[in-house]
PDB file of N, CA and C in Angstrom:
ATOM      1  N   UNK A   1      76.956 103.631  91.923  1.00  0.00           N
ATOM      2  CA  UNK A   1      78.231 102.960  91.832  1.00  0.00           C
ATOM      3  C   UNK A   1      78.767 102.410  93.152  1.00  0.00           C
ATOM      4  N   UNK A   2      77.637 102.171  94.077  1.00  0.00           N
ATOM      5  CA  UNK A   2      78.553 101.656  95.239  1.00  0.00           C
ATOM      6  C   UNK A   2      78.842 100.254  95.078  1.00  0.00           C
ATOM      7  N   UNK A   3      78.428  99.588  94.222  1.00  0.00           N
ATOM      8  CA  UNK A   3      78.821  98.171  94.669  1.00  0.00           C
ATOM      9  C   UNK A   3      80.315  98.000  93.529  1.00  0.00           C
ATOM     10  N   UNK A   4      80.511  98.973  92.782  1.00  0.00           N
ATOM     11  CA  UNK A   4      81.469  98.872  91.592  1.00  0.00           C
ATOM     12  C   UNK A   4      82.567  98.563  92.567  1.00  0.00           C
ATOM     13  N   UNK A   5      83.100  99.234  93.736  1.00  0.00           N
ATOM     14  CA  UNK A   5      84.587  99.195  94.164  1.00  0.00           C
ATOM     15  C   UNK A   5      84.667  97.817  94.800  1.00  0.00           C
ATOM     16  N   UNK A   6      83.737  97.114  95.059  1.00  0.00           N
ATOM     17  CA  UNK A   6      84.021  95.474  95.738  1.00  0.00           C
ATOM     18  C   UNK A   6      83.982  94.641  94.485  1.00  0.00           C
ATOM     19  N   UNK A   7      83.080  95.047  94.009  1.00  0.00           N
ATOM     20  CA  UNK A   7      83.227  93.923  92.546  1.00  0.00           C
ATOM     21  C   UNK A   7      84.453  93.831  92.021  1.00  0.00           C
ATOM     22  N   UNK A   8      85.132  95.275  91.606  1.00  0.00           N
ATOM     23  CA  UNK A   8      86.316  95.582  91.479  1.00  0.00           C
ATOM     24  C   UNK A   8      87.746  94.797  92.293  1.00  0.00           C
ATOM     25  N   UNK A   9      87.339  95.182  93.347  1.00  0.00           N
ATOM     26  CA  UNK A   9      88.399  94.752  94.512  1.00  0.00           C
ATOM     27  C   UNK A   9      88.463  92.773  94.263  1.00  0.00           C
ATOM     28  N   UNK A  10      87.127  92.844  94.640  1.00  0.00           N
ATOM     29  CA  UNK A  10      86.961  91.201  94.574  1.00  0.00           C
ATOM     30  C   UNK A  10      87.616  90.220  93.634  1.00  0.00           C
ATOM     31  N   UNK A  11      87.308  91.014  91.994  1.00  0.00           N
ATOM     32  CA  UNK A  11      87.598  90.130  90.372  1.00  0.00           C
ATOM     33  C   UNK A  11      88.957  90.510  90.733  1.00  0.00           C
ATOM     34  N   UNK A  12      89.712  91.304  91.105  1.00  0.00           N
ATOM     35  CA  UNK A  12      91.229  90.995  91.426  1.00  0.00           C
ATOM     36  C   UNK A  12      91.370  90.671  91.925  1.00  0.00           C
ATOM     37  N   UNK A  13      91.057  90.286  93.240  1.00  0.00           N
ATOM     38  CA  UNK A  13      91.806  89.454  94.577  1.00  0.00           C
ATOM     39  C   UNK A  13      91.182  87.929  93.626  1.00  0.00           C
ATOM     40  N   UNK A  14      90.373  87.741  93.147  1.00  0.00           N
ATOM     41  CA  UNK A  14      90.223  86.359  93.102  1.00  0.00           C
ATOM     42  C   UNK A  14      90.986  86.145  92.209  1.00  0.00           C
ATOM     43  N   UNK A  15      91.305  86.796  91.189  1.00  0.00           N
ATOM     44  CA  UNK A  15      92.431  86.665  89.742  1.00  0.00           C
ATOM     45  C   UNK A  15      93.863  86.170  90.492  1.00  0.00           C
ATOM     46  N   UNK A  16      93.870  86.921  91.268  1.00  0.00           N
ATOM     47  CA  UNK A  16      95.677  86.833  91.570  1.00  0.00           C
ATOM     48  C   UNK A  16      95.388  85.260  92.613  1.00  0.00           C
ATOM     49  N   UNK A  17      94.101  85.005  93.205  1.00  0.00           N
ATOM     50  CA  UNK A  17      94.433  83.897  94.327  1.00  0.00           C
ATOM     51  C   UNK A  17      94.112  83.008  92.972  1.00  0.00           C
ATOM     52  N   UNK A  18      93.250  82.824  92.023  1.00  0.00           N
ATOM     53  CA  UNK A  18      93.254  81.319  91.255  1.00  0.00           C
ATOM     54  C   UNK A  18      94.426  81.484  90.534  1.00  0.00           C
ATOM     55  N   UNK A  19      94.857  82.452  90.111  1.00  0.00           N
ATOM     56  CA  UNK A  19      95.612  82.536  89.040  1.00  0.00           C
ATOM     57  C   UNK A  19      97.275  81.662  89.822  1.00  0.00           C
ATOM     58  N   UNK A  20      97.695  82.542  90.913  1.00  0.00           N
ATOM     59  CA  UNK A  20      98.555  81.710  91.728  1.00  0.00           C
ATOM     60  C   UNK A  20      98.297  80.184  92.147  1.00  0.00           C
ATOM     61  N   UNK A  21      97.147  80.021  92.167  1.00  0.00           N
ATOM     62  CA  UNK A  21      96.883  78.327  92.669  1.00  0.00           C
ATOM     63  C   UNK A  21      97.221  77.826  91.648  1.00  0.00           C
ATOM     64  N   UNK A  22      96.405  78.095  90.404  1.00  0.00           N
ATOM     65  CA  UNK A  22      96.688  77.451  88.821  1.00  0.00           C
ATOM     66  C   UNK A  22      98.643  76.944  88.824  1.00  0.00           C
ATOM     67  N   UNK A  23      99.146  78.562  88.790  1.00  0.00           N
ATOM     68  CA  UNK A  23     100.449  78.176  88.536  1.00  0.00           C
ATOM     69  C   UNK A  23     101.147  77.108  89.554  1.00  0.00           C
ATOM     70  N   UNK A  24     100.725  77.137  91.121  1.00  0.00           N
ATOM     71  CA  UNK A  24     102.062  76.385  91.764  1.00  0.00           C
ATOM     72  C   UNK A  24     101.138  75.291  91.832  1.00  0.00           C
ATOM     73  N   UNK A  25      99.843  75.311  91.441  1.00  0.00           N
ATOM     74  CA  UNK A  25      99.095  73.860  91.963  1.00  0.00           C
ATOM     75  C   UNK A  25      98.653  73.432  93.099  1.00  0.00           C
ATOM     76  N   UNK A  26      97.643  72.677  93.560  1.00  0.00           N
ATOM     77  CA  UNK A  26      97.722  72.076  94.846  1.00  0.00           C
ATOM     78  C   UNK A  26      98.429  72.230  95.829  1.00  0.00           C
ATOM     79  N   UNK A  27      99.402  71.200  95.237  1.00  0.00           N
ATOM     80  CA  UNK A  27     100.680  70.577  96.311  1.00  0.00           C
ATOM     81  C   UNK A  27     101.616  72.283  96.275  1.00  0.00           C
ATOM     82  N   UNK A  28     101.920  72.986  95.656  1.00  0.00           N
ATOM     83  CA  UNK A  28     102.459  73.922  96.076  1.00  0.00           C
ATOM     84  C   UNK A  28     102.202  75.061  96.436  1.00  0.00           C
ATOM     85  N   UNK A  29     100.741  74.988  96.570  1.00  0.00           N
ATOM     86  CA  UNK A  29     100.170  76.170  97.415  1.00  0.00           C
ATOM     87  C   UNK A  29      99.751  75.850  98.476  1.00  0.00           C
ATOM     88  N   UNK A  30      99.313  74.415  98.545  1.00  0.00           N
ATOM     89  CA  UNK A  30      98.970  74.432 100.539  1.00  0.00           C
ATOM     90  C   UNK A  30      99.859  73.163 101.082  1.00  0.00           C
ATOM     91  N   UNK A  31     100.701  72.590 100.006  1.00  0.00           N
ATOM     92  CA  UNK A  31     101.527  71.108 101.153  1.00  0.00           C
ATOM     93  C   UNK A  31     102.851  71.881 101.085  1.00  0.00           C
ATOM     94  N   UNK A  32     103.310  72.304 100.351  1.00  0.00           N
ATOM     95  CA  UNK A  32     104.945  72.945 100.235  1.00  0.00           C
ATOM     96  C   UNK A  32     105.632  72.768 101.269  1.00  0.00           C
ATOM     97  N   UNK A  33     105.500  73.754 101.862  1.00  0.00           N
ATOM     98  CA  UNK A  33     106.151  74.280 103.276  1.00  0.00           C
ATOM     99  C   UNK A  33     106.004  73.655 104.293  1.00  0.00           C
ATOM    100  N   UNK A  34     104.761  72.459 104.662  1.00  0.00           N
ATOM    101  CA  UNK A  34     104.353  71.688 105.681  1.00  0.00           C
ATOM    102  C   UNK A  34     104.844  70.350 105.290  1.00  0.00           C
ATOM    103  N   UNK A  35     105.115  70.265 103.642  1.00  0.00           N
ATOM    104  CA  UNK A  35     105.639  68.234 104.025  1.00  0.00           C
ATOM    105  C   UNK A  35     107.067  68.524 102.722  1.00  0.00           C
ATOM    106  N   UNK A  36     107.976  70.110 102.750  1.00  0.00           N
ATOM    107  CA  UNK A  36     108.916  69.756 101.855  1.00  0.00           C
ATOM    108  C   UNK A  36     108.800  69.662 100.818  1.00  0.00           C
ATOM    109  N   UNK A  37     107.619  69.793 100.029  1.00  0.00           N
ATOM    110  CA  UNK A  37     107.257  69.346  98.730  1.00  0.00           C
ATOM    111  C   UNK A  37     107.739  70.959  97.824  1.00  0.00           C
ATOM    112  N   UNK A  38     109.055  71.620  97.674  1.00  0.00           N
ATOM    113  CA  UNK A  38     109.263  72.798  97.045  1.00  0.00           C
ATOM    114  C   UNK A  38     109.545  72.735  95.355  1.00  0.00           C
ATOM    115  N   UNK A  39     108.931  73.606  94.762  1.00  0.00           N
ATOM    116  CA  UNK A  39     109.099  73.711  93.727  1.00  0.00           C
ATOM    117  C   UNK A  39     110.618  73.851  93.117  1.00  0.00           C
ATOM    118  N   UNK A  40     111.322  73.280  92.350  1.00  0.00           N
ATOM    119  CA  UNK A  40     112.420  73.612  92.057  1.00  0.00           C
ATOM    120  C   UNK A  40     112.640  74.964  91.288  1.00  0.00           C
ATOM    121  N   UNK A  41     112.512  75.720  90.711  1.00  0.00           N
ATOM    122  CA  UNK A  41     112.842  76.791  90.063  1.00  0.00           C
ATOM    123  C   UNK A  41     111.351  78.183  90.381  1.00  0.00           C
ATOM    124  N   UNK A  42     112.039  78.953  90.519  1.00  0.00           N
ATOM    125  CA  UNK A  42     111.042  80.384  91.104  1.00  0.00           C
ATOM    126  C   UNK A  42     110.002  80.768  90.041  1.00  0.00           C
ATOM    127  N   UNK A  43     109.360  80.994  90.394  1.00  0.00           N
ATOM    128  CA  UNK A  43     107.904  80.831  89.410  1.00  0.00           C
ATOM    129  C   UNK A  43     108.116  82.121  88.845  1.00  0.00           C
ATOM    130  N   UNK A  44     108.336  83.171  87.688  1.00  0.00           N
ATOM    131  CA  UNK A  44     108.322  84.293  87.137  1.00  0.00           C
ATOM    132  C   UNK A  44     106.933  84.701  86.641  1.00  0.00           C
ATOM    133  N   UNK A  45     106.152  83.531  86.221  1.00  0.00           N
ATOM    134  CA  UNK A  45     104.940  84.133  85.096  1.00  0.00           C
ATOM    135  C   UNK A  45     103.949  85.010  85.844  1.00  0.00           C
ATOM    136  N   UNK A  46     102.664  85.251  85.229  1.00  0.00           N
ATOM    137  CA  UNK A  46     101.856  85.658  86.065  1.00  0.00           C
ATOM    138  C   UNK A  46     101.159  84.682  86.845  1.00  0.00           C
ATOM    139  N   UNK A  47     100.628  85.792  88.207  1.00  0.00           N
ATOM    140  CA  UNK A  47     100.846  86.921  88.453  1.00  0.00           C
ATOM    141  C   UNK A  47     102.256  86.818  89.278  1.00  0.00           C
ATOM    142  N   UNK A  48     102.667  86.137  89.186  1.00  0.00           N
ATOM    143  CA  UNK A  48     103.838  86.609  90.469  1.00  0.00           C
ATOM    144  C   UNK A  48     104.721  87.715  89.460  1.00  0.00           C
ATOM    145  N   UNK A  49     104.937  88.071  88.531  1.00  0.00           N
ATOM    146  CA  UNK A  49     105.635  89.162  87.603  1.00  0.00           C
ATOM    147  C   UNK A  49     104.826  90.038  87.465  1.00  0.00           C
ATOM    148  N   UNK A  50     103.637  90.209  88.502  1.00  0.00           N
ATOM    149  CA  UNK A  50     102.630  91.565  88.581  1.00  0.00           C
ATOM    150  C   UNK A  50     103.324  92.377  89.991  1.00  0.00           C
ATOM    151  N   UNK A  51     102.897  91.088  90.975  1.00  0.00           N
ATOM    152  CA  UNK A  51     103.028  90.868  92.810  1.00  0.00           C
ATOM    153  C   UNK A  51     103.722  89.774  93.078  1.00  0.00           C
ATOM    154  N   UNK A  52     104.331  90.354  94.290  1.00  0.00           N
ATOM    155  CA  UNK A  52     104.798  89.285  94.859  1.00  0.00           C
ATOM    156  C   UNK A  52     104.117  87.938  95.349  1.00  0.00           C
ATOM    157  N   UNK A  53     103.362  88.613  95.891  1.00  0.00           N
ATOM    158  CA  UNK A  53     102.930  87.344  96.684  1.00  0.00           C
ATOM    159  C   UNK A  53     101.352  87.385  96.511  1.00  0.00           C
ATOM    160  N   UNK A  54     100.783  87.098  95.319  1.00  0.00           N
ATOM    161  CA  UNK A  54      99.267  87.176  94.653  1.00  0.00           C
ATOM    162  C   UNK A  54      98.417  86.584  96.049  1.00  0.00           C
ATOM    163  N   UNK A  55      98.761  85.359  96.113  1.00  0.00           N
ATOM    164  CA  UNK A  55      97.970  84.600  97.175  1.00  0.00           C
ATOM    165  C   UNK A  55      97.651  85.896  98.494  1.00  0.00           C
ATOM    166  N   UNK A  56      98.703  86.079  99.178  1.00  0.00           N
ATOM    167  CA  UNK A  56      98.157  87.061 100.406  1.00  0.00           C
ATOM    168  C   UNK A  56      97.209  88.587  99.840  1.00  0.00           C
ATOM    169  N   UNK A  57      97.440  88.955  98.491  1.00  0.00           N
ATOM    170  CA  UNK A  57      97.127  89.986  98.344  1.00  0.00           C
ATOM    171  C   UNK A  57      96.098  90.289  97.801  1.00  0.00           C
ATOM    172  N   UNK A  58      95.556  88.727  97.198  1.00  0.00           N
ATOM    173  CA  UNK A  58      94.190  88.729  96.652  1.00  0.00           C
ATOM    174  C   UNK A  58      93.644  88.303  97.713  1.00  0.00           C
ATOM    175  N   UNK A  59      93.997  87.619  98.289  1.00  0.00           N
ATOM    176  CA  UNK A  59      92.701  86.979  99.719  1.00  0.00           C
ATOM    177  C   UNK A  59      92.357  88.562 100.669  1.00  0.00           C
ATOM    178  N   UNK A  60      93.118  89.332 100.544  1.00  0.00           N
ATOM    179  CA  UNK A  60      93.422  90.563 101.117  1.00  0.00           C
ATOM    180  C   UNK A  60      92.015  91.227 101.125  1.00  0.00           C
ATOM    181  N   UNK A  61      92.465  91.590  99.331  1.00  0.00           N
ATOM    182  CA  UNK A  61      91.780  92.592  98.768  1.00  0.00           C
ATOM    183  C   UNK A  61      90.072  91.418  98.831  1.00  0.00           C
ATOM    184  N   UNK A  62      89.986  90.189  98.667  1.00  0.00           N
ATOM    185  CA  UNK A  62      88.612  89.814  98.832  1.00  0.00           C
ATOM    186  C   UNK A  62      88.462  90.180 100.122  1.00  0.00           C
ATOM    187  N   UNK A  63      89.014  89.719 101.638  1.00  0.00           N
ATOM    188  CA  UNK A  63      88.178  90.373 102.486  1.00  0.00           C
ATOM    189  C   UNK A  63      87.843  91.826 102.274  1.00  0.00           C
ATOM    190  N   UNK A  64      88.763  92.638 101.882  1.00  0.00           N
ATOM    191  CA  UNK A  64      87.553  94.131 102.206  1.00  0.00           C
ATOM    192  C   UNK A  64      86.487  94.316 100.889  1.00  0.00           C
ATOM    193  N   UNK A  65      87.217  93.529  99.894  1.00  0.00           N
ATOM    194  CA  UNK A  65      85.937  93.668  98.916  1.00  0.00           C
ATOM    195  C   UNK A  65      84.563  92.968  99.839  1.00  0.00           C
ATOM    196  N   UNK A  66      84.468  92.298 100.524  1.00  0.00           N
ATOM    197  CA  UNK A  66      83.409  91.506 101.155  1.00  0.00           C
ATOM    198  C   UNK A  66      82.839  93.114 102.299  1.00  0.00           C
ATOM    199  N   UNK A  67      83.866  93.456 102.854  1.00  0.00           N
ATOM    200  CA  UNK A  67      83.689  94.229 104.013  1.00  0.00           C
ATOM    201  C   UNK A  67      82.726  95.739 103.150  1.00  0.00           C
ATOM    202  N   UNK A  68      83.224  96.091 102.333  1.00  0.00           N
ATOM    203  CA  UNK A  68      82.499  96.752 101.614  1.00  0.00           C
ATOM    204  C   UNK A  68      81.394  97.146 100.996  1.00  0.00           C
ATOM    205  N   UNK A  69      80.902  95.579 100.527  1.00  0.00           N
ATOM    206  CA  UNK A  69      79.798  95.300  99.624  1.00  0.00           C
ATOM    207  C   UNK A  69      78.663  95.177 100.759  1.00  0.00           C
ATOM    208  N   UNK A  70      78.799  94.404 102.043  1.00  0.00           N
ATOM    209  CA  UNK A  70      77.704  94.634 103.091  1.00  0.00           C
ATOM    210  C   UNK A  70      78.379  95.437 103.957  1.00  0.00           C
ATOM    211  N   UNK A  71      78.961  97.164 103.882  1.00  0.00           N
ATOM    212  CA  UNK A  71      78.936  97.787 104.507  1.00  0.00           C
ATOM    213  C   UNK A  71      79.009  97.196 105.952  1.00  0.00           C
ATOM    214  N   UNK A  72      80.169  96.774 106.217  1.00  0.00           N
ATOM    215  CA  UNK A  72      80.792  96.536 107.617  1.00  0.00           C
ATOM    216  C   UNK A  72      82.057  97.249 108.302  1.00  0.00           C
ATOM    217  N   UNK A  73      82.105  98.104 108.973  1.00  0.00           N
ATOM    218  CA  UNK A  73      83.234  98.850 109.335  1.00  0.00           C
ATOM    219  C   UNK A  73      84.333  97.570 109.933  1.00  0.00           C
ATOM    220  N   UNK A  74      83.496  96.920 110.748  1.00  0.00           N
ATOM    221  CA  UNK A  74      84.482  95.407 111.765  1.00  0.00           C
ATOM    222  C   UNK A  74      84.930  94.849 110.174  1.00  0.00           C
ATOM    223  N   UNK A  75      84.205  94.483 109.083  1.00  0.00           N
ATOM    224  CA  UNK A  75      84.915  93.457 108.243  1.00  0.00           C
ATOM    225  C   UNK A  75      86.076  94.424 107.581  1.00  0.00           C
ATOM    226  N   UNK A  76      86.418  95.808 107.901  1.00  0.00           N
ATOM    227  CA  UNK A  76      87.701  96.341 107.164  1.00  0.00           C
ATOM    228  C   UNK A  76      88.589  96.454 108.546  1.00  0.00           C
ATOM    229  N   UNK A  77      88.159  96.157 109.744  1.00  0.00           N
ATOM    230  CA  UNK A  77      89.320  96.263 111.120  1.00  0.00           C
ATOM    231  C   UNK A  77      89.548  94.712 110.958  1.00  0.00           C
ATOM    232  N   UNK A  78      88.939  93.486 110.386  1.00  0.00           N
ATOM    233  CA  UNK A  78      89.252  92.381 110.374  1.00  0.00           C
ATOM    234  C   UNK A  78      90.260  92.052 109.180  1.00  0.00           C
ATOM    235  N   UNK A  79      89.796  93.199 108.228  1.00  0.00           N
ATOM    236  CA  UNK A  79      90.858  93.077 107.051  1.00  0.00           C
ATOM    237  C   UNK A  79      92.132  93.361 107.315  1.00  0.00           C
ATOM    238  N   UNK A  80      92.298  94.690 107.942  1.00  0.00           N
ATOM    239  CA  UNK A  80      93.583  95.136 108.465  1.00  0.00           C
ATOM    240  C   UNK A  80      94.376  94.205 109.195  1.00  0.00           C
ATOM    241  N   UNK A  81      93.941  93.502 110.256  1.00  0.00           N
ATOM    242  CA  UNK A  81      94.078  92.650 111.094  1.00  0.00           C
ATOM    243  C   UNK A  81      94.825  91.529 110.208  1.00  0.00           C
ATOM    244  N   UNK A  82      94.231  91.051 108.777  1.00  0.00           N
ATOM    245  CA  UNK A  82      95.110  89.954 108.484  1.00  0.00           C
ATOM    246  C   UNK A  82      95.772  89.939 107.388  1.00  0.00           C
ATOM    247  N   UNK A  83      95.729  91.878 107.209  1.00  0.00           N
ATOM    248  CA  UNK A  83      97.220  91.901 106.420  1.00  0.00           C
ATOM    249  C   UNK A  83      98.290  91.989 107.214  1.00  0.00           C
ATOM    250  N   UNK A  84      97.674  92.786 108.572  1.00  0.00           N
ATOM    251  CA  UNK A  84      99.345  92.513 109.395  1.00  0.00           C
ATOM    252  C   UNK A  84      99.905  91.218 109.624  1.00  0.00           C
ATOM    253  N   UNK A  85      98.813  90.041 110.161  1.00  0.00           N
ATOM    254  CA  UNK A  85      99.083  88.766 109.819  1.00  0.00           C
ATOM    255  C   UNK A  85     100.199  88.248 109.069  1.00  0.00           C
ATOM    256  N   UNK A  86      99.869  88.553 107.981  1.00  0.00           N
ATOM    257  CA  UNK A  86     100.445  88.302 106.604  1.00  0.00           C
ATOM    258  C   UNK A  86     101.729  88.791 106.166  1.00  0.00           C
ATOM    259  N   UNK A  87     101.773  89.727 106.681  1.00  0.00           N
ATOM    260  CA  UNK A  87     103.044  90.434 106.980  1.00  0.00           C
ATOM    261  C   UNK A  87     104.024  90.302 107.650  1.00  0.00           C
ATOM    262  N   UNK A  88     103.343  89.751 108.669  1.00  0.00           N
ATOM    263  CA  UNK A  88     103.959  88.665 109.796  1.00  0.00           C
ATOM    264  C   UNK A  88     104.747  87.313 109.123  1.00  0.00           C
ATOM    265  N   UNK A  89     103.884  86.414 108.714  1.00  0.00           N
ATOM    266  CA  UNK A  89     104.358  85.303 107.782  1.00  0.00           C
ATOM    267  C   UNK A  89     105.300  85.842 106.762  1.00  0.00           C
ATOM    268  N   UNK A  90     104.946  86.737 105.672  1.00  0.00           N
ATOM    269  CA  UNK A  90     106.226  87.195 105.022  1.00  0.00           C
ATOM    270  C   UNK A  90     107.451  86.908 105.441  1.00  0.00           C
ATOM    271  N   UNK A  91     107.584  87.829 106.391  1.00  0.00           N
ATOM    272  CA  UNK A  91     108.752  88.157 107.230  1.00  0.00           C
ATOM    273  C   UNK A  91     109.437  86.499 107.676  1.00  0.00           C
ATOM    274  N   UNK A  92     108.572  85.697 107.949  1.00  0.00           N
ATOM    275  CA  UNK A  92     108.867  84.147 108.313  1.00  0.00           C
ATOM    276  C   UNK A  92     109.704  83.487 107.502  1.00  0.00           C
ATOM    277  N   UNK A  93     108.506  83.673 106.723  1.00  0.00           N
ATOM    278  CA  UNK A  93     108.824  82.912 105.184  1.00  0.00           C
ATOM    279  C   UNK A  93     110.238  83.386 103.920  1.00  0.00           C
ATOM    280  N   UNK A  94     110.567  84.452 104.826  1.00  0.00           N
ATOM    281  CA  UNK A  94     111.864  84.849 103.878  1.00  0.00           C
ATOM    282  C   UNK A  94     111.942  85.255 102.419  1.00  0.00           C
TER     283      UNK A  94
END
Protein backbone atom coordinates (compact mmCIF):
# COMPACT_ATOMS: atom_id res chain seq x y z
CA UNK A 1 0.00 0.00 0.00
CA UNK A 2 2.65 2.49 -0.40
CA UNK A 3 1.69 4.12 -3.39
CA UNK A 4 -2.21 4.25 -2.07
CA UNK A 5 -1.50 7.60 0.11
CA UNK A 6 -0.23 9.75 -3.11
CA UNK A 7 -2.74 8.41 -5.37
CA UNK A 8 -5.03 9.35 -2.67
CA UNK A 9 -3.53 12.72 -1.90
CA UNK A 10 -3.11 13.44 -5.64
CA UNK A 11 -7.15 12.43 -6.99
CA UNK A 12 -7.96 15.16 -4.36
CA UNK A 13 -5.67 17.84 -4.88
CA UNK A 14 -6.46 17.49 -8.56
CA UNK A 15 -10.43 17.36 -7.84
CA UNK A 16 -10.44 20.52 -5.86
CA UNK A 17 -7.73 22.36 -8.51
CA UNK A 18 -10.05 21.29 -11.83
CA UNK A 19 -13.01 21.37 -10.05
CA UNK A 20 -12.23 25.20 -8.93
CA UNK A 21 -10.92 26.08 -12.48
CA UNK A 22 -14.23 24.54 -13.99
CA UNK A 23 -16.27 26.80 -11.65
CA UNK A 24 -14.46 30.39 -11.89
CA UNK A 25 -13.06 29.55 -15.44
CA UNK A 26 -10.07 30.79 -17.13
CA UNK A 27 -10.41 34.38 -16.80
CA UNK A 28 -11.17 33.94 -13.11
CA UNK A 29 -8.66 31.80 -12.00
CA UNK A 30 -5.54 33.25 -13.53
CA UNK A 31 -6.60 37.04 -15.11
CA UNK A 32 -8.91 38.21 -12.08
CA UNK A 33 -6.76 39.88 -9.84
CA UNK A 34 -4.04 40.98 -12.51
CA UNK A 35 -6.44 42.82 -15.19
CA UNK A 36 -9.79 43.44 -12.71
CA UNK A 37 -11.71 40.94 -14.37
CA UNK A 38 -13.82 39.92 -10.73
CA UNK A 39 -16.51 37.78 -10.58
CA UNK A 40 -19.61 39.46 -9.40
CA UNK A 41 -21.23 37.27 -6.79
CA UNK A 42 -19.09 34.69 -4.34
CA UNK A 43 -18.95 31.37 -5.71
CA UNK A 44 -20.79 28.90 -2.90
CA UNK A 45 -20.89 25.54 -4.97
CA UNK A 46 -18.37 23.00 -4.93
CA UNK A 47 -15.69 22.78 -3.90
CA UNK A 48 -15.46 26.08 -2.42
CA UNK A 49 -18.58 24.78 0.14
CA UNK A 50 -16.01 21.87 0.99
CA UNK A 51 -12.63 24.51 1.29
CA UNK A 52 -11.89 27.56 1.10
CA UNK A 53 -9.58 28.01 -1.15
CA UNK A 54 -9.53 24.44 -3.35
CA UNK A 55 -6.96 25.95 -5.76
CA UNK A 56 -4.03 26.42 -2.99
CA UNK A 57 -5.01 23.26 -1.29
CA UNK A 58 -5.14 20.92 -4.04
CA UNK A 59 -1.92 22.15 -5.73
CA UNK A 60 -0.72 21.59 -2.05
CA UNK A 61 -1.74 18.28 -1.46
CA UNK A 62 -0.38 17.35 -5.34
CA UNK A 63 3.04 18.49 -4.43
CA UNK A 64 3.47 16.07 -1.52
CA UNK A 65 1.39 13.55 -3.24
CA UNK A 66 4.36 13.82 -5.91
CA UNK A 67 6.96 14.05 -2.93
CA UNK A 68 5.72 10.81 -1.71
CA UNK A 69 5.20 8.59 -4.57
CA UNK A 70 9.17 9.04 -5.54
CA UNK A 71 10.09 9.07 -1.99
CA UNK A 72 11.73 12.52 -1.67
CA UNK A 73 12.23 13.99 1.77
CA UNK A 74 13.37 17.74 -0.21
CA UNK A 75 9.92 17.33 -2.30
CA UNK A 76 7.89 17.45 1.32
CA UNK A 77 10.50 20.55 2.69
CA UNK A 78 9.51 22.05 -0.84
CA UNK A 79 5.91 21.30 -0.05
CA UNK A 80 5.98 22.96 3.25
CA UNK A 81 7.76 25.79 1.78
CA UNK A 82 4.74 26.62 -0.52
CA UNK A 83 2.10 26.23 1.80
CA UNK A 84 3.67 28.90 3.83
CA UNK A 85 3.81 30.74 0.53
CA UNK A 86 0.31 30.44 0.22
CA UNK A 87 -0.45 31.47 3.35
CA UNK A 88 1.36 34.35 2.72
CA UNK A 89 -0.90 35.32 -0.35
CA UNK A 90 -4.03 34.45 1.69
CA UNK A 91 -3.28 36.88 4.09
CA UNK A 92 -2.79 39.44 0.85
CA UNK A 93 -5.59 38.53 -0.77
CA UNK A 94 -8.04 39.18 2.11
Amino acid sequence: YPTLVPVLLFSIGQTFVISSTWVLGITGTFLGDYFGILIDDRVEGFPFNVIENPTYVGSTLCFAAGALWYEKPSGLLITAYVYIVYSFALRDEG
